[in-house]
Protein backbone atom coordinates (compact mmCIF):
# COMPACT_ATOMS: atom_id res chain seq x y z
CA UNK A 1 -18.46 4.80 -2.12
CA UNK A 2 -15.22 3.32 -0.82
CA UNK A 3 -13.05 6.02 0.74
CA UNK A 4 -10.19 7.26 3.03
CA UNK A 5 -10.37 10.60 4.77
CA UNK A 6 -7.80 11.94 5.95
CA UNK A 7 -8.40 14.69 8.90
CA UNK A 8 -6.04 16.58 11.72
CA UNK A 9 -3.58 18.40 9.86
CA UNK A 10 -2.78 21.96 10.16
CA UNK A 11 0.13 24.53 11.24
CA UNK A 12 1.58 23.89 14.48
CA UNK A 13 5.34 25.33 15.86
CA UNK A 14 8.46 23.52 15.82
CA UNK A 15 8.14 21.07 18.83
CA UNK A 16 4.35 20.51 19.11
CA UNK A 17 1.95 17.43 18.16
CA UNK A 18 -0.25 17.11 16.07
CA UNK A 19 -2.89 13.84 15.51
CA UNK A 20 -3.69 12.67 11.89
CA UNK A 21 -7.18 10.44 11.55
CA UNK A 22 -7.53 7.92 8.87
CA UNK A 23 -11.12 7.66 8.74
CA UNK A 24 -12.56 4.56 6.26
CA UNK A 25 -16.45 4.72 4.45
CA UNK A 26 -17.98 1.97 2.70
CA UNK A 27 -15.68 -0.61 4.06
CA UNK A 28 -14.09 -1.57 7.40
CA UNK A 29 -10.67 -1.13 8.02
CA UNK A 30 -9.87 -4.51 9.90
CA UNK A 31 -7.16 -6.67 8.52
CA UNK A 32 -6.38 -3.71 6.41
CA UNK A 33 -2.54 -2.63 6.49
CA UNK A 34 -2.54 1.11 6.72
CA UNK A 35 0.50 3.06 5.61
CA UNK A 36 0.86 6.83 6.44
CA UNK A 37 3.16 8.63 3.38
CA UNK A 38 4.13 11.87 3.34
CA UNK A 39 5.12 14.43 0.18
CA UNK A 40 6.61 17.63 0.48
CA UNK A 41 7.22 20.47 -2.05
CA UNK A 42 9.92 19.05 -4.90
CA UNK A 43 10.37 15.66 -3.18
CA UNK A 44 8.73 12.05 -3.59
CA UNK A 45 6.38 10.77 -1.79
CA UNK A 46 7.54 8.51 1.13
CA UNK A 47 6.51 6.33 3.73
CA UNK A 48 6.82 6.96 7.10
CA UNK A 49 4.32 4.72 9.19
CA UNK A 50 3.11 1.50 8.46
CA UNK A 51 0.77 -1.19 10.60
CA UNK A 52 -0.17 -4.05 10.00
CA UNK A 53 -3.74 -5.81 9.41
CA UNK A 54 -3.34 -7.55 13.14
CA UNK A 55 -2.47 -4.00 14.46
CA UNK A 56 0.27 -5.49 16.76
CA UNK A 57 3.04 -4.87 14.40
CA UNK A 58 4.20 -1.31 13.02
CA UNK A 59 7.10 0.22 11.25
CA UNK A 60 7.99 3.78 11.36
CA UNK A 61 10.96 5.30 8.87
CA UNK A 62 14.31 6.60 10.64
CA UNK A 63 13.81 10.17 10.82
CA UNK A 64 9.96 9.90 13.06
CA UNK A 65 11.48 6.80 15.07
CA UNK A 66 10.39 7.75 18.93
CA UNK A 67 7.98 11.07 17.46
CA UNK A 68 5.39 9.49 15.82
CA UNK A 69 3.20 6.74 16.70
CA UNK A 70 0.70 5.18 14.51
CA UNK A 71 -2.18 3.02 15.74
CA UNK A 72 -5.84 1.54 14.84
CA UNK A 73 -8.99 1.54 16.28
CA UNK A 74 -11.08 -0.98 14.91
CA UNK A 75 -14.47 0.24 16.16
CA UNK A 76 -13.75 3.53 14.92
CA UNK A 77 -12.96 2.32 11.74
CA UNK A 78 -10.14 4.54 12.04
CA UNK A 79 -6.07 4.90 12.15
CA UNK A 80 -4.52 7.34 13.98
CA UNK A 81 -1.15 8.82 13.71
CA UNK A 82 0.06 10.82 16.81
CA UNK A 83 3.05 13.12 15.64
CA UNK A 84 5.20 14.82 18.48
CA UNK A 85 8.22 16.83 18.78
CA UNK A 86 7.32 18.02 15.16
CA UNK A 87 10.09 19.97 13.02
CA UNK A 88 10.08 22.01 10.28
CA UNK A 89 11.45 19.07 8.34
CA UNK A 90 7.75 17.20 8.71
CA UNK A 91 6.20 19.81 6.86
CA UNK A 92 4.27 17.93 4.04
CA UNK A 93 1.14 16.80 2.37
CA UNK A 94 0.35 13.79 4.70
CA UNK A 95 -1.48 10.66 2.88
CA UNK A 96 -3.16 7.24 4.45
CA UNK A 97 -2.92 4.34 1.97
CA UNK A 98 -4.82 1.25 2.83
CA UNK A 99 -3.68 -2.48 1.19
CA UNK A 100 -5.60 -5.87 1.47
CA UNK A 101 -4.23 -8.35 -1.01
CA UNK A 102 -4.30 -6.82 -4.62
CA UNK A 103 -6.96 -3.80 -3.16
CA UNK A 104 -5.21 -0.47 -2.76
CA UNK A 105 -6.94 2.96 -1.70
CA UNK A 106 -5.62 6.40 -1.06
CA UNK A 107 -6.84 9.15 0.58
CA UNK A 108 -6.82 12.84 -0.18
CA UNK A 109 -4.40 14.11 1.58
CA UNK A 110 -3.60 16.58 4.62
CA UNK A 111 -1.48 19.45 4.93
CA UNK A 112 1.56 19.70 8.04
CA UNK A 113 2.79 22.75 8.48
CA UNK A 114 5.47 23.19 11.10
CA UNK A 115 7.24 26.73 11.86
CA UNK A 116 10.71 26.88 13.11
């Protein structure tokens, strides 16, 4: 069975870190982009990480610029998204997506809780 699982979140105080895993089964994750999204309460769901298949190029939305950091490990078959400096404002259900040509997968989902 072909899945992401997500893994890491929890409920942390404004100003701490937290570190998201993006675990794949029943396929490797190289040359995979992997996308973080996020989705809060009332809101749609956005992106806020992204890195590429090569791993050496990443994108990160406005608002996480210089707080979060996403990278790969190949021989974990995992991606990793380190989250510091967390506000209340992060608080969401946090999502990996992984894309190869027309082959899509989400994961489940993990929930971010930060208290101001």
């Amino acid at each position: 069975q072909l899945q992401l699982v997500e893994s890491g979140g929890g409920l942390v105080q404004s100003g701490g870190s937290l570190r998201l895993s993006c675990a794949a089964s029943g396929f490797t994750l190289d040359y995979w982009a992997i996308g973080w999204f996020r989705q809060a309460p009332g809101k749609e769901r956005e992106g806020v990480a992204y890195i590429r298949g090569s791993g050496t190029t990443t994108y990160y939305t406005d608002s996480v610029k210089g707080r979060f950091t996403i990278s790969r490990d190949n021989a974990q078959n995992t991606v990793y998204l380190q989250m510091n400096s967390l506000k209340p404002e992060d608080t969401a259900v946090y999502y990996c997506h992984a894309r190869l040509f027309g082959n899509v997968y989400w994961g489940q989902g993990t929930q971010v809780t930060v208290s101001s």
